[in-house]
N, C-alpha and C. Protein backbone atom coordinates (compact mmCIF):
# COMPACT_ATOMS: atom_id res chain seq x y z
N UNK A 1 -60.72 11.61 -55.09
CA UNK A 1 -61.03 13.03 -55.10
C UNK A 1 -62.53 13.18 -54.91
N UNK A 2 -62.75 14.22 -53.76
CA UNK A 2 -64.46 14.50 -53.79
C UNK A 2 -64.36 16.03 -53.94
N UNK A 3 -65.77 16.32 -54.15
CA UNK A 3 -66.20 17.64 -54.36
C UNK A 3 -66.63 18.17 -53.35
N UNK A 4 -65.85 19.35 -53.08
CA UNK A 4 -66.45 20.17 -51.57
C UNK A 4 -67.43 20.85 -52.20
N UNK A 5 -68.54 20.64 -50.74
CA UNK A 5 -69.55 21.41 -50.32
C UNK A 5 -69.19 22.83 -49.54
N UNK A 6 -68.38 22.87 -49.26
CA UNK A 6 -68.14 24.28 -48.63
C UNK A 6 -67.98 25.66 -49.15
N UNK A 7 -68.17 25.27 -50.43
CA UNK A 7 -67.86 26.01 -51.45
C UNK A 7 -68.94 26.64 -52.14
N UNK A 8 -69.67 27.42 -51.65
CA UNK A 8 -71.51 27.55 -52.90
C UNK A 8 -70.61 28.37 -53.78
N UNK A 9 -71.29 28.00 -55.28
CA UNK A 9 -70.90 28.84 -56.05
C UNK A 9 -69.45 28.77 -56.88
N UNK A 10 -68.86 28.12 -56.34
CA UNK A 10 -67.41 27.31 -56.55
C UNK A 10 -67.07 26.37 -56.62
N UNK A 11 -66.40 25.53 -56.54
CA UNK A 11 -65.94 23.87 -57.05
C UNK A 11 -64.75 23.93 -57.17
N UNK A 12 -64.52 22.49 -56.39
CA UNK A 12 -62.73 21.99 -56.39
C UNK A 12 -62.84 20.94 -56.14
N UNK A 13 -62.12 19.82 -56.48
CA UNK A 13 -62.36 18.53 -56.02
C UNK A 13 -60.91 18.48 -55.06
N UNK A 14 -61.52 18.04 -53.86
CA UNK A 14 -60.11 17.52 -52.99
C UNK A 14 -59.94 15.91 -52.29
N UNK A 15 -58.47 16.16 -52.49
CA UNK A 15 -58.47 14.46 -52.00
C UNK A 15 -59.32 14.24 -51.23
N UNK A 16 -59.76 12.37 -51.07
CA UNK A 16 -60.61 12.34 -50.00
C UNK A 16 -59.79 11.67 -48.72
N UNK A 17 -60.17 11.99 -47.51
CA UNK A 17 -59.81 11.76 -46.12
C UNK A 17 -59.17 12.89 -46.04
N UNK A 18 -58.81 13.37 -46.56
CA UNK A 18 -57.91 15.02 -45.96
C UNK A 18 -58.91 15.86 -45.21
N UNK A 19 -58.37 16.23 -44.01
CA UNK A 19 -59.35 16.99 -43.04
C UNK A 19 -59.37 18.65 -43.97
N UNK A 20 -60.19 19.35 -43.32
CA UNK A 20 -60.55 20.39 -43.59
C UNK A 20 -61.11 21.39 -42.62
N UNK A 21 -60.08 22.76 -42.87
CA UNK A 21 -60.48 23.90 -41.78
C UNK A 21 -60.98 24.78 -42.43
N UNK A 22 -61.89 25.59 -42.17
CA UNK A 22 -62.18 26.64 -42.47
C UNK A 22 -62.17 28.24 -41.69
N UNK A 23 -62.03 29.28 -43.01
CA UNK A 23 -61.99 30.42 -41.62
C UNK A 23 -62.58 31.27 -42.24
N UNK A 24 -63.42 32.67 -41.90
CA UNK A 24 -63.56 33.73 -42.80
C UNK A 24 -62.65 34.83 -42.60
N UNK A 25 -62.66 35.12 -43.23
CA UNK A 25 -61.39 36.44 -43.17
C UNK A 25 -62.06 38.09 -44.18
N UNK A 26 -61.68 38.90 -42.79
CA UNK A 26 -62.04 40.31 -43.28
C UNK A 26 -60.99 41.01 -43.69
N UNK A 27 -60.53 41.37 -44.75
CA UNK A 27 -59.79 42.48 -45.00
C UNK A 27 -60.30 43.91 -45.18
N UNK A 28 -59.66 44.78 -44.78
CA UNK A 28 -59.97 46.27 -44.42
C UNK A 28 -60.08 47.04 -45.84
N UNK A 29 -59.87 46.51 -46.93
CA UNK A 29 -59.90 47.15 -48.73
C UNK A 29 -61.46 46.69 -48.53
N UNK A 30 -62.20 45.32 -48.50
CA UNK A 30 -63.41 45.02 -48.68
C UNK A 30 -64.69 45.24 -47.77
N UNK A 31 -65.58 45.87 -48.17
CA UNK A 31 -66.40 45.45 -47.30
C UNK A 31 -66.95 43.94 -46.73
N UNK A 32 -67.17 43.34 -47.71
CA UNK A 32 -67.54 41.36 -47.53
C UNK A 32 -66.54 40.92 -47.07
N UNK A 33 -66.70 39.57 -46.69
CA UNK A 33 -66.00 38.75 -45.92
C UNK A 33 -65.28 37.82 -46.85
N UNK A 34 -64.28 37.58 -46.50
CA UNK A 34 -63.51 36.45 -47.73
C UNK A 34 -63.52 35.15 -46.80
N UNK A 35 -62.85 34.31 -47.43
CA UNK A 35 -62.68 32.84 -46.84
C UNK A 35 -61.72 32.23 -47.38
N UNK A 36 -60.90 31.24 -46.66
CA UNK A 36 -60.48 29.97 -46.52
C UNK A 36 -60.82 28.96 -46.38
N UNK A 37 -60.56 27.75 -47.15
CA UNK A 37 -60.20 26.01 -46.83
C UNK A 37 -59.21 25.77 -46.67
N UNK A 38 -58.60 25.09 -45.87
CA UNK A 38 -57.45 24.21 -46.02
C UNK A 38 -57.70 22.60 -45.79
N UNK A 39 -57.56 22.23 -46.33
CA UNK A 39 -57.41 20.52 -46.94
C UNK A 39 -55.76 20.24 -46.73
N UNK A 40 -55.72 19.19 -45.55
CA UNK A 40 -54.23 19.06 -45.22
C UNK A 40 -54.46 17.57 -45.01
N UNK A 41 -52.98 16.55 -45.23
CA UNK A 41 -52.90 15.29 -44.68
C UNK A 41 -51.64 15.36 -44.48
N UNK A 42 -50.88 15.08 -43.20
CA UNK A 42 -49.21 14.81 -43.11
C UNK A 42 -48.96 15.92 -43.57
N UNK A 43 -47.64 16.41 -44.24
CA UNK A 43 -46.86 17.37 -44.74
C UNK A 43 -47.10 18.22 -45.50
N UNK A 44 -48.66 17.65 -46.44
CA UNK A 44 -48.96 17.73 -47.72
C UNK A 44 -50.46 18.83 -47.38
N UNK A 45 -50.54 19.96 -47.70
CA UNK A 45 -51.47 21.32 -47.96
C UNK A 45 -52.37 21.63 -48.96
N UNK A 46 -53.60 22.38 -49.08
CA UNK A 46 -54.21 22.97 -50.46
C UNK A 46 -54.80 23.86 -49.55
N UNK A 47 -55.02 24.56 -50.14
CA UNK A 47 -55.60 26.13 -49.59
C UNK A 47 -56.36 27.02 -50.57
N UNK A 48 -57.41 27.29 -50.82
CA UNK A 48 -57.99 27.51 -51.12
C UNK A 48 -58.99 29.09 -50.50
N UNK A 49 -58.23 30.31 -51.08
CA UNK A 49 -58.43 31.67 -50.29
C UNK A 49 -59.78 32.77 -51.50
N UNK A 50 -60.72 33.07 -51.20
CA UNK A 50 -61.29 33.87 -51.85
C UNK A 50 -61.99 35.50 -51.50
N UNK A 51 -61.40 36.16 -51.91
CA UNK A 51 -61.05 37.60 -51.65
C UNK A 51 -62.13 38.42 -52.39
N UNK A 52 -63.66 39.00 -51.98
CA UNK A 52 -64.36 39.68 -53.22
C UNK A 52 -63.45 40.89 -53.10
N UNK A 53 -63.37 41.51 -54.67
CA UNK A 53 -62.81 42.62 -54.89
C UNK A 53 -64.13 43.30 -55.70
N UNK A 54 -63.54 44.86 -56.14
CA UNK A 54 -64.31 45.43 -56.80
C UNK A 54 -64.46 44.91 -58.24
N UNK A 55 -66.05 45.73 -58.62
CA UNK A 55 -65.90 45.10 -60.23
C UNK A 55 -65.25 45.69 -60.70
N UNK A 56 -64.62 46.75 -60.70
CA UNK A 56 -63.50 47.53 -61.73
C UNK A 56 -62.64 46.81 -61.55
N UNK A 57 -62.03 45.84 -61.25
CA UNK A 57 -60.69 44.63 -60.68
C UNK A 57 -61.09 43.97 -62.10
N UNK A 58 -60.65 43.73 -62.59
CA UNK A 58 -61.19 42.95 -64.10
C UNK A 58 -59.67 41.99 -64.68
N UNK A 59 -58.55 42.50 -64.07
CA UNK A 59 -57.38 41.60 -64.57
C UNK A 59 -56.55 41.53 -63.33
N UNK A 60 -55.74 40.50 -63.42
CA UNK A 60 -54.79 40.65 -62.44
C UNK A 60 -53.67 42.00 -62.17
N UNK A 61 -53.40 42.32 -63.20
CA UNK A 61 -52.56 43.65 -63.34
C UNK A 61 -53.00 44.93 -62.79
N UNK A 62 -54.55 44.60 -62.35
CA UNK A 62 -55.37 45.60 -61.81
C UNK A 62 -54.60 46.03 -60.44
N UNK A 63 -53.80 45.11 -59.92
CA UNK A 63 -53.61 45.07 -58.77
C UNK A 63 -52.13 45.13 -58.36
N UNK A 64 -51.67 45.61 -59.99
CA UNK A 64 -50.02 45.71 -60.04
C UNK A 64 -49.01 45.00 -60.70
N UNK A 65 -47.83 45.13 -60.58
CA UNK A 65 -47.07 43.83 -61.43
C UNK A 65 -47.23 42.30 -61.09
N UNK A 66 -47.58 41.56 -61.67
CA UNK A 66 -48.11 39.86 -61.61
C UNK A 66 -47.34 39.00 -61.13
N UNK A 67 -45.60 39.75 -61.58
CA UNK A 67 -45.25 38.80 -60.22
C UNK A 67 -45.12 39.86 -58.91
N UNK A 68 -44.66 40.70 -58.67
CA UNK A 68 -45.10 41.77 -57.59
C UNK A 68 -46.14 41.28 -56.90
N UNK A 69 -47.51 41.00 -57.00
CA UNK A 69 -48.58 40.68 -57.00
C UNK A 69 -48.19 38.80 -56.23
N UNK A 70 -48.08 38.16 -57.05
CA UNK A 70 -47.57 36.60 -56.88
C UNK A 70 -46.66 36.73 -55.24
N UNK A 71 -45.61 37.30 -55.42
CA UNK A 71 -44.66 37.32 -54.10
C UNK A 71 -45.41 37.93 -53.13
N UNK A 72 -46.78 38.66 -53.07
CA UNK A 72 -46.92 38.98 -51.82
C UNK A 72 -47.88 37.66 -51.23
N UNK A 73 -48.03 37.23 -52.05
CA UNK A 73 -48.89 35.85 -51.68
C UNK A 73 -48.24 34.80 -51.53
N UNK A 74 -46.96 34.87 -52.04
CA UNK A 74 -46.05 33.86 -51.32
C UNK A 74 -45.34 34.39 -49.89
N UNK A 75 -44.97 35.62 -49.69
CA UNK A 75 -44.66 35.84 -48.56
C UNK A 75 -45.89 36.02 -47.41
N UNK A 76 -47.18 35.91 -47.75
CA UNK A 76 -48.09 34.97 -47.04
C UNK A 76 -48.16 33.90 -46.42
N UNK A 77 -47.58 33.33 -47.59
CA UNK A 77 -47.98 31.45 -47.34
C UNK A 77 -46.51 31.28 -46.53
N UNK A 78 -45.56 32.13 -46.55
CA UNK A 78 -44.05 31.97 -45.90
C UNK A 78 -44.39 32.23 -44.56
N UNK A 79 -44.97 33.81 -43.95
CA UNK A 79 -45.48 34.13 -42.52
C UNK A 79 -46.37 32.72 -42.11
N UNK A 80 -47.47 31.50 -42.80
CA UNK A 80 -47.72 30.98 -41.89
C UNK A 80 -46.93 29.77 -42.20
N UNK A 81 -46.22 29.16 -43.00
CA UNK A 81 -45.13 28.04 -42.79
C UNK A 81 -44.03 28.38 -41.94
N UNK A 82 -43.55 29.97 -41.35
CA UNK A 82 -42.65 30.24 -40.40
C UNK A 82 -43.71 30.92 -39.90
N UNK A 83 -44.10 30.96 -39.11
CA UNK A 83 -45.12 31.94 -38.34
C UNK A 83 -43.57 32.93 -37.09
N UNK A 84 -43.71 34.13 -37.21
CA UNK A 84 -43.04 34.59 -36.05
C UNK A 84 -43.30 34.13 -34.61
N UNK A 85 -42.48 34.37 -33.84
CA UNK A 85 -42.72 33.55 -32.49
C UNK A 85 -41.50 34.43 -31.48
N UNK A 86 -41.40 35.05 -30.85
CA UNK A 86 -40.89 36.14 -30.15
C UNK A 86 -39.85 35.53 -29.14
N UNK A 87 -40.27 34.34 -28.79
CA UNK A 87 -39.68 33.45 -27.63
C UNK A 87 -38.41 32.24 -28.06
N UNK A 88 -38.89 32.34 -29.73
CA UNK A 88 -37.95 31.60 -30.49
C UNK A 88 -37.46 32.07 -31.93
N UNK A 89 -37.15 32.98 -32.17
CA UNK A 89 -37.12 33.87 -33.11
C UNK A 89 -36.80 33.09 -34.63
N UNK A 90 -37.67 33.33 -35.78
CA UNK A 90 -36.48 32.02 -36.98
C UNK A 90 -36.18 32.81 -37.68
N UNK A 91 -35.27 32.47 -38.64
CA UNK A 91 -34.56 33.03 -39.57
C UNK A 91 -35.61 33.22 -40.38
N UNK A 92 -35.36 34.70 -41.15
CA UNK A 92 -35.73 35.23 -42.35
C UNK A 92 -36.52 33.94 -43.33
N UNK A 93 -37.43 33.73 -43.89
CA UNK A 93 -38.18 33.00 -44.90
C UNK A 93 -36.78 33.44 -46.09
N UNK A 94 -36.46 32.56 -47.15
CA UNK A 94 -35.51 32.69 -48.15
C UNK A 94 -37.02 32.33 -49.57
N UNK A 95 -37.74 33.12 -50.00
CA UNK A 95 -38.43 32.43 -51.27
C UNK A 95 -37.96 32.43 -52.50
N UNK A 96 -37.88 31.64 -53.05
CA UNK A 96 -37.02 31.44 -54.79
C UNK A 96 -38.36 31.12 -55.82
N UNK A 97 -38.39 32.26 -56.37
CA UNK A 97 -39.41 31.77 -57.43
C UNK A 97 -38.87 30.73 -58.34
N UNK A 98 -39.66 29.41 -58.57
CA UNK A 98 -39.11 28.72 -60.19
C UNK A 98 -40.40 28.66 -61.11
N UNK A 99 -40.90 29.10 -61.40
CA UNK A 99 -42.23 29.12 -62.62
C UNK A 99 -42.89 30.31 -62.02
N UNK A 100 -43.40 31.34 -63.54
CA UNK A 100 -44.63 32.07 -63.19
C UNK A 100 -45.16 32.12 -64.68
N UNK A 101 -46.27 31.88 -65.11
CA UNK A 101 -46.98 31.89 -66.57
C UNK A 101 -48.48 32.35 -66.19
N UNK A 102 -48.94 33.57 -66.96
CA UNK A 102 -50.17 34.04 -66.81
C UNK A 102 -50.71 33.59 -67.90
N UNK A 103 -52.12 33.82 -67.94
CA UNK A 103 -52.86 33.83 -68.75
C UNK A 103 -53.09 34.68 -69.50
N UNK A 104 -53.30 34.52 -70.87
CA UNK A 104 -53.13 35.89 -71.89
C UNK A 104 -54.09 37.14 -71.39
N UNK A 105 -55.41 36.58 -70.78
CA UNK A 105 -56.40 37.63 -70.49
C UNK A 105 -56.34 38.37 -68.71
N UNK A 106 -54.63 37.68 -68.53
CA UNK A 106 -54.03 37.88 -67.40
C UNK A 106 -54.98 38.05 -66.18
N UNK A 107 -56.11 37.10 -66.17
CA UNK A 107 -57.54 36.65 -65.23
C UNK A 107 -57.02 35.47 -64.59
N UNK A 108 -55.50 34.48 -64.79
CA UNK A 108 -55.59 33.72 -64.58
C UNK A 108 -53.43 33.49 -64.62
N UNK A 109 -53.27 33.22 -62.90
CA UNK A 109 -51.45 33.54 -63.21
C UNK A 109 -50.73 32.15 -62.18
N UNK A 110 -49.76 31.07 -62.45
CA UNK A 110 -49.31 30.27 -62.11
C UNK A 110 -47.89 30.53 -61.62
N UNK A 111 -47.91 30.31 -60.18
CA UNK A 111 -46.20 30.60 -59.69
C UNK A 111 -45.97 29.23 -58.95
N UNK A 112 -44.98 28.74 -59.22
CA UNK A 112 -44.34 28.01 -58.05
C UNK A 112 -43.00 28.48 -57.38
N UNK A 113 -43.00 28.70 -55.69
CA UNK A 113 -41.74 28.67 -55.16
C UNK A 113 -41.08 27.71 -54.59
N UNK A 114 -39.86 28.46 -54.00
CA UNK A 114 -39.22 27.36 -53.18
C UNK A 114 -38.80 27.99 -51.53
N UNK A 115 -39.14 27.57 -50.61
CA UNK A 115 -39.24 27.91 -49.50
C UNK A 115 -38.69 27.93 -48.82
N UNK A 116 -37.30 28.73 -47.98
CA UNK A 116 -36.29 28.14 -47.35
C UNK A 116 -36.55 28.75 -45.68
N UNK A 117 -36.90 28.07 -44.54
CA UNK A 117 -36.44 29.01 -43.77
C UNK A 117 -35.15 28.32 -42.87
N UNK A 118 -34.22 29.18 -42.56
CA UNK A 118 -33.01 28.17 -42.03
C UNK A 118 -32.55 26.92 -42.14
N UNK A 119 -32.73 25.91 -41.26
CA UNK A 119 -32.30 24.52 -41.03
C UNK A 119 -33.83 23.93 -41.37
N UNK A 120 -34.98 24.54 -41.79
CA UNK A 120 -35.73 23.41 -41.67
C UNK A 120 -36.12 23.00 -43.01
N UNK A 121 -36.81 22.00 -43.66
CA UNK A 121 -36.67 21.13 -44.74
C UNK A 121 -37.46 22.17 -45.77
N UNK A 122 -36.49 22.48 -46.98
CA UNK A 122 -37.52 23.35 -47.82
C UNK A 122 -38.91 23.48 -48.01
N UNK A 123 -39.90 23.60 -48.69
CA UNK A 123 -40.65 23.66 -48.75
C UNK A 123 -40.91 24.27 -50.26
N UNK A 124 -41.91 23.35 -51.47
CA UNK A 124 -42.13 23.59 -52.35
C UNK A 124 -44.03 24.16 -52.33
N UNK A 125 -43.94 25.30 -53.35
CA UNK A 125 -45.55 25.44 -53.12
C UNK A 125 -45.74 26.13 -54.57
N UNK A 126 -47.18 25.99 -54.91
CA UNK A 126 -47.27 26.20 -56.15
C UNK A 126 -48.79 26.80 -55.81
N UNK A 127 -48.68 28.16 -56.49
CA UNK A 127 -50.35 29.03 -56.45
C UNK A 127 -50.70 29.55 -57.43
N UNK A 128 -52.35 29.09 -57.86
CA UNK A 128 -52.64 29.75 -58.89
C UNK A 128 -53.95 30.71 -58.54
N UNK A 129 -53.42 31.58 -59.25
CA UNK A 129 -54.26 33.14 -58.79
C UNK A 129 -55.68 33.10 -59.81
N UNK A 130 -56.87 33.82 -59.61
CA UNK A 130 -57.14 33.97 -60.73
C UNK A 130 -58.93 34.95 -60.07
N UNK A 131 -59.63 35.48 -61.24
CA UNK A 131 -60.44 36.12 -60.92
C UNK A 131 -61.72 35.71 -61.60
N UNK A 132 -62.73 36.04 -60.77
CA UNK A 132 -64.36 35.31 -61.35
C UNK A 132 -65.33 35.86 -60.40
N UNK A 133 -66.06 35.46 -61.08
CA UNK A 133 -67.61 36.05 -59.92
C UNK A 133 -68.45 34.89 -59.67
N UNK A 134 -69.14 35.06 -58.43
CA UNK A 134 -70.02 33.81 -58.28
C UNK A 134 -71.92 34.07 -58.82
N UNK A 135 -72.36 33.29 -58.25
CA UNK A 135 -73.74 33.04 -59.27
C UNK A 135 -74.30 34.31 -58.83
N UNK A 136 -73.95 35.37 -57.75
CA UNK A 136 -74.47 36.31 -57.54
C UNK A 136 -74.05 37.43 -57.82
N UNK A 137 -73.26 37.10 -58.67
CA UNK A 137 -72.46 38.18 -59.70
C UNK A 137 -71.36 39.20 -58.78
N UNK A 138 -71.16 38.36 -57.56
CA UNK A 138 -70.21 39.35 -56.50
C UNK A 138 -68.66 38.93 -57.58
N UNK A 139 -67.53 39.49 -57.69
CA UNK A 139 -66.53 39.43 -58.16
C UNK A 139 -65.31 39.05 -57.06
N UNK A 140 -64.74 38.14 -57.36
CA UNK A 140 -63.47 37.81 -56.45
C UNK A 140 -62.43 37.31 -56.88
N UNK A 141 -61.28 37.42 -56.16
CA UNK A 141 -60.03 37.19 -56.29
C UNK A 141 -59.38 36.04 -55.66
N UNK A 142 -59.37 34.78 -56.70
CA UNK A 142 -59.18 33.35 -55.71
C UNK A 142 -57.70 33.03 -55.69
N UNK A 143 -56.99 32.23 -54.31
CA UNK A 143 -56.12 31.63 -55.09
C UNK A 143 -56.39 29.89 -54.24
N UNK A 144 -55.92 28.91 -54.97
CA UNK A 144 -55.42 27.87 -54.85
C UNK A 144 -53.60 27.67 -54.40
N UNK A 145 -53.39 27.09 -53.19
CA UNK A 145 -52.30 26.81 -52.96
C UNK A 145 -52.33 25.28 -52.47
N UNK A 146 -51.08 25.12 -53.33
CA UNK A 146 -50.38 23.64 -52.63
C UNK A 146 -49.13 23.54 -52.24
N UNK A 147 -49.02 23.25 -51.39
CA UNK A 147 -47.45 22.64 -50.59
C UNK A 147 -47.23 21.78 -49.78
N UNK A 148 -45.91 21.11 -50.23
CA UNK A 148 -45.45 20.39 -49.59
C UNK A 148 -43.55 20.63 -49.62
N UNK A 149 -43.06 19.65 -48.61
CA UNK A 149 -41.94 19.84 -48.89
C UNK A 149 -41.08 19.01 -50.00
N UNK A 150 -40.27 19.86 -50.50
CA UNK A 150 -39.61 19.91 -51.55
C UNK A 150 -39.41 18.41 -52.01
N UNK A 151 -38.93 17.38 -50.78
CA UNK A 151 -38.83 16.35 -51.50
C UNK A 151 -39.78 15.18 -51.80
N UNK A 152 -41.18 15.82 -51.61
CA UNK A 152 -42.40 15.03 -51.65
C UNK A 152 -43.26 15.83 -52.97
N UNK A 153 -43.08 17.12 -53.34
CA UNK A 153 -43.62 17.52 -54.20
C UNK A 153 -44.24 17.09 -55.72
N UNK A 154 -42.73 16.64 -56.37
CA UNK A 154 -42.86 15.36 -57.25
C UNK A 154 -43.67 14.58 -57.47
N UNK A 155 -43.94 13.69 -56.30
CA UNK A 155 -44.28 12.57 -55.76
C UNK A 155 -45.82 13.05 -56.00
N UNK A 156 -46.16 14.12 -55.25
CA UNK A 156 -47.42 14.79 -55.28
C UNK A 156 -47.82 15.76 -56.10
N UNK A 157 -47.25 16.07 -57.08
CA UNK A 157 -47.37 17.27 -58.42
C UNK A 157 -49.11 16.72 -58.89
N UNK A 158 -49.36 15.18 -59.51
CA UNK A 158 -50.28 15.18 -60.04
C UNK A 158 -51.52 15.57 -59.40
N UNK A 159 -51.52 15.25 -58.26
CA UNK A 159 -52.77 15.37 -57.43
C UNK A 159 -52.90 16.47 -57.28
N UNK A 160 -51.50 17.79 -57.35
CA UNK A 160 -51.94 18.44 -56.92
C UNK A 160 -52.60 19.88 -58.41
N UNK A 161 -51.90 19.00 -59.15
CA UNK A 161 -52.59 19.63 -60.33
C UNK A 161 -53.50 19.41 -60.90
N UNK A 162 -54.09 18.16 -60.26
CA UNK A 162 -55.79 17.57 -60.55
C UNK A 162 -56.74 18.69 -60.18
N UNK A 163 -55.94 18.96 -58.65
CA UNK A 163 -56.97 19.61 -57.99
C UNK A 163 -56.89 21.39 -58.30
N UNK A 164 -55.87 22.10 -58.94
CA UNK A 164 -55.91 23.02 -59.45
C UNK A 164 -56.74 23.48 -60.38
N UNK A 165 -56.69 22.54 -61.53
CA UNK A 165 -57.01 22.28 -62.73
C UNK A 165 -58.86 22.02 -62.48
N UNK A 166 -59.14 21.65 -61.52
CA UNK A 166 -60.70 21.72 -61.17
C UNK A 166 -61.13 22.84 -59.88
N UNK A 167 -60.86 23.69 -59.88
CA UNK A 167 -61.23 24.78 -59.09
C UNK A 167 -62.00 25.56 -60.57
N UNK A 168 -63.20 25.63 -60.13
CA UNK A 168 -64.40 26.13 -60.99
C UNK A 168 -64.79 27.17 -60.56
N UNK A 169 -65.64 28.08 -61.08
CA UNK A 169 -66.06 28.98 -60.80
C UNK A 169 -67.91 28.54 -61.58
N UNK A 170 -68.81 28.52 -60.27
CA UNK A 170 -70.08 27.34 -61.50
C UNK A 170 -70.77 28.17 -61.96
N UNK A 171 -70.60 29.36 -61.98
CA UNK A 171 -71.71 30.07 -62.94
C UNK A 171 -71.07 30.41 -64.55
N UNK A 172 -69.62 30.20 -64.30
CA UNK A 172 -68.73 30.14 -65.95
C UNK A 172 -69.09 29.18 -66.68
């Protein structure tokens, strides 16, 4: 496990040799720019999305019901594991929640699904949401995702809860 640099202000340790993309991303609620990592090897994903929101955003509930909230971020991560495609049309994404546990100060919320689209090999993913500000006191809305498919997940749970479990926020 190393510590990305891509990150000012944040911290995660990710496996090492896993390539890494990055993107910024504007949403039309924010004025600032948010961002992505993805850290991928073979089958196996982490994603890493940070969204500034307003400072009145202070809990997750700010933003609605938590799992309400959770499923639209899994039917995220479903649009790009099935991405639409017009020329080959796929079946409907099927998502099955199995775990969601927040945090009492509900700043901090854990879901794992299960991913079905048609004939192709499930797909297990597990995201943890949560909210913080960086050293410049901007406020944002992070999540951490991991996936893989269902029958490698197991196999890969620890690593991937190493790397959950160290997503920092460095001015906390």
């Amino acid at each position: 496990m190393e510590k990305d640099p891509a990150l000012p202000g944040f911290g995660i340790l990710r496996p090492s040799g896993w390539t890494m993309e990055e993107r910024t991303i504007k949403q039309n609620l924010w004025s600032d720019y948010g961002k992505t990592l993805r850290f991928s090897k073979g089958n196996l994903s982490i994603e890493v999305g940070l969204e500034p929101i307003d400072k009145s955003k202070t809990k997750l509930s700010d933003f609605g019901n938590p799992g309400d909230f959770a499923k639209v971020f899994a039917n995220s991560a479903a649009r790009i594991a099935a991405a639409p495609n017009p020329g080959d049309p796929s079946p409907i994404p099927k998502i099955t929640p199995l775990k969601m546990d927040a945090a009492q100060d509900l700043k901090r919320f854990l879901a794992q699904y299960r991913l079905e689209v048609g004939e192709r090999v499930p797909l297990l993913f597990e995201q943890l949401f949560g909210l913080g500000s960086d050293s410049e006191k901007k406020n944002y809305l992070y999540s951490i995702t991991a996936m893989s498919p269902e029958s490698e997940f197991d196999i890969n749970k620890e690593l991937f809860a190493d790397c959950l479990k160290s997503f920092k926020m460095l001015n906390q």
